[in-house]
N, C-alpha and C. Protein backbone atom coordinates (compact mmCIF):
# COMPACT_ATOMS: atom_id res chain seq x y z
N UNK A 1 128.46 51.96 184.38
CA UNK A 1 128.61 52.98 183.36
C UNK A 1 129.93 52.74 182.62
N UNK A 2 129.78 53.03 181.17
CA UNK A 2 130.97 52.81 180.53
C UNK A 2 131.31 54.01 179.38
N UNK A 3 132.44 54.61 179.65
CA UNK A 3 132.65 55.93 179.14
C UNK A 3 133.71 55.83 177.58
N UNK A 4 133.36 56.09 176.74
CA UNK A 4 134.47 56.47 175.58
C UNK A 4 134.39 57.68 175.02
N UNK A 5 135.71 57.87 174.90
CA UNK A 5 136.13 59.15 174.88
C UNK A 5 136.64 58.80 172.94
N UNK A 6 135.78 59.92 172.26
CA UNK A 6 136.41 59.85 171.22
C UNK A 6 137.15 61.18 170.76
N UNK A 7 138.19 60.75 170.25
CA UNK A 7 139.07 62.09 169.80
C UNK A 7 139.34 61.70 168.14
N UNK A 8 139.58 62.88 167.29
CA UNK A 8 140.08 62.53 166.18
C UNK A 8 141.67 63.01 165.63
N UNK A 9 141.93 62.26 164.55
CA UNK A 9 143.40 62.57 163.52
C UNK A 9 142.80 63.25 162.64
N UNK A 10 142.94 64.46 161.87
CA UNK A 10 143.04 64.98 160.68
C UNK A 10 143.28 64.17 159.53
N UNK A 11 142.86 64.44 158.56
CA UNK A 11 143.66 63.74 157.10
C UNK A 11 144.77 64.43 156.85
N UNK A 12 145.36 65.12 157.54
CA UNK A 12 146.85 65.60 157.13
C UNK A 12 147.23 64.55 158.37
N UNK A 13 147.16 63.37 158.85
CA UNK A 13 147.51 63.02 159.72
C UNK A 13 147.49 63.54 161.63
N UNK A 14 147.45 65.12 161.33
CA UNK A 14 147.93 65.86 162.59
C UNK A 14 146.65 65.23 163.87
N UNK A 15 146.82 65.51 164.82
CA UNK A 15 145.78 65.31 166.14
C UNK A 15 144.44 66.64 165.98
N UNK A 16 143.76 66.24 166.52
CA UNK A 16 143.03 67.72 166.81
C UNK A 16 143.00 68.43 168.16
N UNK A 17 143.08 69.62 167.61
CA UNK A 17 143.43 70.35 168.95
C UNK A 17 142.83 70.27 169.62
N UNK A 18 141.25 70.94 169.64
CA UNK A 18 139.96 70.53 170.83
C UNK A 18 140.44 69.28 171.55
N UNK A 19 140.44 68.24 170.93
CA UNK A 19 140.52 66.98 171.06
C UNK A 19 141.85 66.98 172.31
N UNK A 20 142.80 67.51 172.10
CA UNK A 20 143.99 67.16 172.90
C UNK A 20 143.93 68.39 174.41
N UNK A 21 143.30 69.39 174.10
CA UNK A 21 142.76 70.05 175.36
C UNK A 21 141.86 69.36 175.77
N UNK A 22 141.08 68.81 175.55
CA UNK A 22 140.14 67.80 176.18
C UNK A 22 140.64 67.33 177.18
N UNK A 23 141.87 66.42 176.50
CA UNK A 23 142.00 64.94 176.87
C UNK A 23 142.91 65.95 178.32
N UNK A 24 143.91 67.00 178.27
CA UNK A 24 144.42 67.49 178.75
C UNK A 24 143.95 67.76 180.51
N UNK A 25 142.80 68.62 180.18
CA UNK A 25 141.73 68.83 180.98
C UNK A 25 140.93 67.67 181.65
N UNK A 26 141.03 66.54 181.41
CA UNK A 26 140.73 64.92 181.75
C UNK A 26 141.84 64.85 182.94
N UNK A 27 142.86 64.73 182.21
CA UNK A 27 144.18 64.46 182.96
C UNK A 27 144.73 65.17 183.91
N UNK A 28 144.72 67.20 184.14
CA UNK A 28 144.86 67.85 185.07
C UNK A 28 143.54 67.73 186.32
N UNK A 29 142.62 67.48 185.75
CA UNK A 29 141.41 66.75 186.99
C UNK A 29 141.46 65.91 187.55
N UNK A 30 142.41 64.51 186.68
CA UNK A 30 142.18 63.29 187.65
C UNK A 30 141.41 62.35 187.29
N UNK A 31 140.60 63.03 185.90
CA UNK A 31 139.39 62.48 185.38
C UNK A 31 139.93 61.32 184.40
N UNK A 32 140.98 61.11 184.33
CA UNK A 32 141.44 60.14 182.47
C UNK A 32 140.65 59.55 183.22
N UNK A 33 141.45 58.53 184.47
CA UNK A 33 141.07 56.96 184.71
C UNK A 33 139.57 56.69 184.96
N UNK A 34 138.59 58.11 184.64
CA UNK A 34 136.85 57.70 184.44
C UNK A 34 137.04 56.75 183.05
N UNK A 35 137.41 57.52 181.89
CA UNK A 35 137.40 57.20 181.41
C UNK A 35 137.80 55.33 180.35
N UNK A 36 136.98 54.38 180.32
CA UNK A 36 136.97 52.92 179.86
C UNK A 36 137.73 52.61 178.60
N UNK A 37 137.05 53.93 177.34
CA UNK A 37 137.55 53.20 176.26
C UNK A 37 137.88 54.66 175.24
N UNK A 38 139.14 54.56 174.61
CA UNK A 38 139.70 55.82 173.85
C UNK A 38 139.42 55.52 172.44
N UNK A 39 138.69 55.84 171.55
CA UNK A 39 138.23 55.53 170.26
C UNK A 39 138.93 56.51 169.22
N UNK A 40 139.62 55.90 167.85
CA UNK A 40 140.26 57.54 167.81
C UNK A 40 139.48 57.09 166.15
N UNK A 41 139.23 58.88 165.97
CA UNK A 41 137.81 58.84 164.30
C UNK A 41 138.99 59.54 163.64
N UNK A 42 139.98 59.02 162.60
CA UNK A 42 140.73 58.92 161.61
C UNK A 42 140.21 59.60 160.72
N UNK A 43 140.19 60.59 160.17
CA UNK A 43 139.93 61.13 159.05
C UNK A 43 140.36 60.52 157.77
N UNK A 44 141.18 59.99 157.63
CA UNK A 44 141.82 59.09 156.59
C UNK A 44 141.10 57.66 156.25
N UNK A 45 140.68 57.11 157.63
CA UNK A 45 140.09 55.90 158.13
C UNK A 45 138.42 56.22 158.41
N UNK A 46 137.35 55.40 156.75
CA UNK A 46 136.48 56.02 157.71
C UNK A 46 135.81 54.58 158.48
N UNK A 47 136.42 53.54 158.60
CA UNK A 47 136.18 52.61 159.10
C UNK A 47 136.95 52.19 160.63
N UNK A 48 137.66 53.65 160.81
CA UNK A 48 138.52 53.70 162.54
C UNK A 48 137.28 53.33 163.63
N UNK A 49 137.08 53.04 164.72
CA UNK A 49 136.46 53.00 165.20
C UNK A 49 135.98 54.13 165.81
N UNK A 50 136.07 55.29 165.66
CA UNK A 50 135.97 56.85 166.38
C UNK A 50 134.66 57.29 165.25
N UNK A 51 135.23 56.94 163.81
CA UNK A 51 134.34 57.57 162.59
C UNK A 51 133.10 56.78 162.65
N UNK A 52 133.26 55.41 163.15
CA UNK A 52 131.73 54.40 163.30
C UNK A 52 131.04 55.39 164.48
N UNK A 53 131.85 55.24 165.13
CA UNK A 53 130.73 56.00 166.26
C UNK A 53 130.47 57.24 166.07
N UNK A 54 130.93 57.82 165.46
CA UNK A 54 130.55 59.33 165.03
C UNK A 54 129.50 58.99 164.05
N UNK A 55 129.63 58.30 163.08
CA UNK A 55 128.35 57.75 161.84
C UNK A 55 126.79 57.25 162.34
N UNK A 56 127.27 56.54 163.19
CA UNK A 56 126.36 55.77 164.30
C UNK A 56 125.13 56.67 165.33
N UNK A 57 126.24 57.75 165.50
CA UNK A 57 125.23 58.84 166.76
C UNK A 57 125.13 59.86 166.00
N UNK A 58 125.65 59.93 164.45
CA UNK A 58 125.24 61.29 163.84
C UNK A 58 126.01 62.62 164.28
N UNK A 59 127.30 62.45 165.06
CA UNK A 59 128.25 63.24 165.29
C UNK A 59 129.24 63.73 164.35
N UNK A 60 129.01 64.94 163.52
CA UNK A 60 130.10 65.77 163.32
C UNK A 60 131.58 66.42 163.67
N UNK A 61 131.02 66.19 165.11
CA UNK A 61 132.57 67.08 165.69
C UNK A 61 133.01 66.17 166.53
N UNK A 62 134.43 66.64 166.87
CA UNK A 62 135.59 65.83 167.73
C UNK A 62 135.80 66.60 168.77
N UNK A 63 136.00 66.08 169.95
CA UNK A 63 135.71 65.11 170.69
C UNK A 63 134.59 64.87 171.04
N UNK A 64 134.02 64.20 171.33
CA UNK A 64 133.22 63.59 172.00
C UNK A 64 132.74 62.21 172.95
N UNK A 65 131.71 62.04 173.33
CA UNK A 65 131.64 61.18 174.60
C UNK A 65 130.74 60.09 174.10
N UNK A 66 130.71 59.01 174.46
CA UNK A 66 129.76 58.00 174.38
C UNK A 66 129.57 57.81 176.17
N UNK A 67 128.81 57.74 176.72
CA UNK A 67 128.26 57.31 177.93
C UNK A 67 127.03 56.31 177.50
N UNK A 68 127.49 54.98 178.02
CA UNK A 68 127.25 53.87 178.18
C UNK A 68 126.27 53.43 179.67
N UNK A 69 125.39 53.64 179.75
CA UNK A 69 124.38 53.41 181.07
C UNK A 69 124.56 51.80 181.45
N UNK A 70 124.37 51.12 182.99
CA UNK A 70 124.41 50.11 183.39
C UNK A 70 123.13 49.27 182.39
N UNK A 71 122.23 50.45 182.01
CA UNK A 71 120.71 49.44 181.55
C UNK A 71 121.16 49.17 180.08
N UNK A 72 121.82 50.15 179.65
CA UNK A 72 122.48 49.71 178.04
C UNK A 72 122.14 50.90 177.20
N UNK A 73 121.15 52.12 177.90
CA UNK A 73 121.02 53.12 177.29
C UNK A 73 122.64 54.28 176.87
N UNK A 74 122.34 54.69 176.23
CA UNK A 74 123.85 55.68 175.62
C UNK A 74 123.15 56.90 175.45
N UNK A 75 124.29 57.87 176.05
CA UNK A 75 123.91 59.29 176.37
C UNK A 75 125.11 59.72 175.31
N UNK A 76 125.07 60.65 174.10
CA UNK A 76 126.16 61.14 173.72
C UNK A 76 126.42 62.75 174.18
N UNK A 77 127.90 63.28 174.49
CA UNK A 77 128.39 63.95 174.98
C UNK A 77 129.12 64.71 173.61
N UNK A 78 128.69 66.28 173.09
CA UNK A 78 129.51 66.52 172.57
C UNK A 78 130.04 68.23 172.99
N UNK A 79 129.91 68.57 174.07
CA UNK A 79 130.71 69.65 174.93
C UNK A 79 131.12 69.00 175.94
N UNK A 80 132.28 69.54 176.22
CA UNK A 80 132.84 68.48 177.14
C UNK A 80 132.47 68.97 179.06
N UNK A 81 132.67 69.75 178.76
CA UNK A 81 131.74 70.65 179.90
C UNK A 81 130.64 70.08 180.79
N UNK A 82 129.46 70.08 179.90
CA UNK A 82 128.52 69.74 179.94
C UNK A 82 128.58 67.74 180.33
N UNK A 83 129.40 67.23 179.84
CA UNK A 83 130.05 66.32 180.13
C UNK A 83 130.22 66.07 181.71
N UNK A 84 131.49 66.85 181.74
CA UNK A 84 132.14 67.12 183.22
C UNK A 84 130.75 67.09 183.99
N UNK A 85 130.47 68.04 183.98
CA UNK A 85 129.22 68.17 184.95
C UNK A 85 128.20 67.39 185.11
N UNK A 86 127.76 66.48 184.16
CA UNK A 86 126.50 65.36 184.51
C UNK A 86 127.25 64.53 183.77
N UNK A 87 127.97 63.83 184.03
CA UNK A 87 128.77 62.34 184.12
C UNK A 87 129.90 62.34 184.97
N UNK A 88 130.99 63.36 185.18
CA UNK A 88 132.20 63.06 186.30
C UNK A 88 131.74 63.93 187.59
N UNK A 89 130.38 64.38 187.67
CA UNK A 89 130.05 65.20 188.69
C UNK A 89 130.75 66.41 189.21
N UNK A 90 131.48 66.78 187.62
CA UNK A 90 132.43 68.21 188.35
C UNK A 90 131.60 69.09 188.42
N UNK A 91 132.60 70.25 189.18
CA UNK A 91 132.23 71.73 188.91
C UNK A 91 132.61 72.08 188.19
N UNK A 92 131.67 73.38 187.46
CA UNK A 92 132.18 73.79 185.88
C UNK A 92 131.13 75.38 186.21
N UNK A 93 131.90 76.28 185.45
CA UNK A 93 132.00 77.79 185.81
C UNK A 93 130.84 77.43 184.40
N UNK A 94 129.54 78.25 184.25
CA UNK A 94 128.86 79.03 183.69
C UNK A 94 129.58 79.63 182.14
N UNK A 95 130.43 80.80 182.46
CA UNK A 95 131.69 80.80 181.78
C UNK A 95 132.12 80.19 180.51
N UNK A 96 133.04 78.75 181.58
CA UNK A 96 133.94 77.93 180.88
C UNK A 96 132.84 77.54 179.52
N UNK A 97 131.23 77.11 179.87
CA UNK A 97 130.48 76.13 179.35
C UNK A 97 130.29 76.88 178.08
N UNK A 98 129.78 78.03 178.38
CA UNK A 98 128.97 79.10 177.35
C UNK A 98 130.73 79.39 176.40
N UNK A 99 131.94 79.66 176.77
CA UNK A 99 133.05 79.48 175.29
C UNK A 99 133.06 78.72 174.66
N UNK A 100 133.09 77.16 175.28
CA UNK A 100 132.93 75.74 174.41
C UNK A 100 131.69 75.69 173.51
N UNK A 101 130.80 76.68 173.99
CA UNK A 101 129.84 76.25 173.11
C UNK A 101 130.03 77.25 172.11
N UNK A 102 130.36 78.47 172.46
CA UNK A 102 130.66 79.43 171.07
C UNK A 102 131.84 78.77 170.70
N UNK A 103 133.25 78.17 170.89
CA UNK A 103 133.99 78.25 169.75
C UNK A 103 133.39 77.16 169.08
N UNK A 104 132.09 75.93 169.24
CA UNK A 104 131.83 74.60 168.09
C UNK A 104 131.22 75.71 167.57
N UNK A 105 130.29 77.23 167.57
CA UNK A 105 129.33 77.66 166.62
C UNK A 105 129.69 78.94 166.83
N UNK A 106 130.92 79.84 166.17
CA UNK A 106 130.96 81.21 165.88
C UNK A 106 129.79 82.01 165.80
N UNK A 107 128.75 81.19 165.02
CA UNK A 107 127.43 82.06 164.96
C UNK A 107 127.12 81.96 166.51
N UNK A 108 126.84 81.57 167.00
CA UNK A 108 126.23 81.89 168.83
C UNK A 108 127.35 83.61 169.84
N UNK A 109 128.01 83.63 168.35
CA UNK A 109 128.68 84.79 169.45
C UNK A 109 128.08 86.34 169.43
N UNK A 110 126.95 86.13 168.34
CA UNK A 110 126.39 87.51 167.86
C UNK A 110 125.64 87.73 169.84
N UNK A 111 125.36 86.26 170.54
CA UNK A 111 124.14 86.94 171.67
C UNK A 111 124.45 88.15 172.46
């Protein structure tokens, strides 16, 4: 299995936040060193390697996952949660999963 983790830069240059709690939450787990390959999608750059793969899988938002299967199949990851839990085999609170998914879609908060 081969994991990339894509995060993006803003066109004001800045990082993205999601993106750096992510990576954060990687790192207080233990989880970076799952991770193979760090792709970063440049807003400025749309030829960065982060924006190909976002073009490529039809991904809008930052961060996200490429999971790379031994057979060559690719699973894309874009809650990270959901992630955690069927690729690094964590535990993940019910909870945690259902905020990540309301703050990518304000509309899901009417349920």
């Amino acid at each position: 299995m081969h994991i990339t983790f894509v995060k993006k830069i803003k066109a004001d240059g800045s990082p993205c936040r999601k993106c750096a709690e992510v990576e954060q939450r990687l790192r207080d787990s233990g989880q970076l060193q799952r991770i193979d390959a760090v792709a970063i999608a440049d807003e400025r750059d749309p030829e960065s390697d982060g924006m190909l793969l976002a073009a490529r899988h039809r991904v809008d938002a930052a961060p996200f996952f490429v999971v790379r299967d031994d057979d060559g199949a690719e699973r894309i990851y874009t809650v990270y949660f959901q992630f955690a839990k069927e690729v690094l085999n964590r535990r993940v609170s019910e909870q945690d999963e259902v905020k990540e998914l309301i703050s990518r879609d304000p509309s899901l908060d009417l349920l």
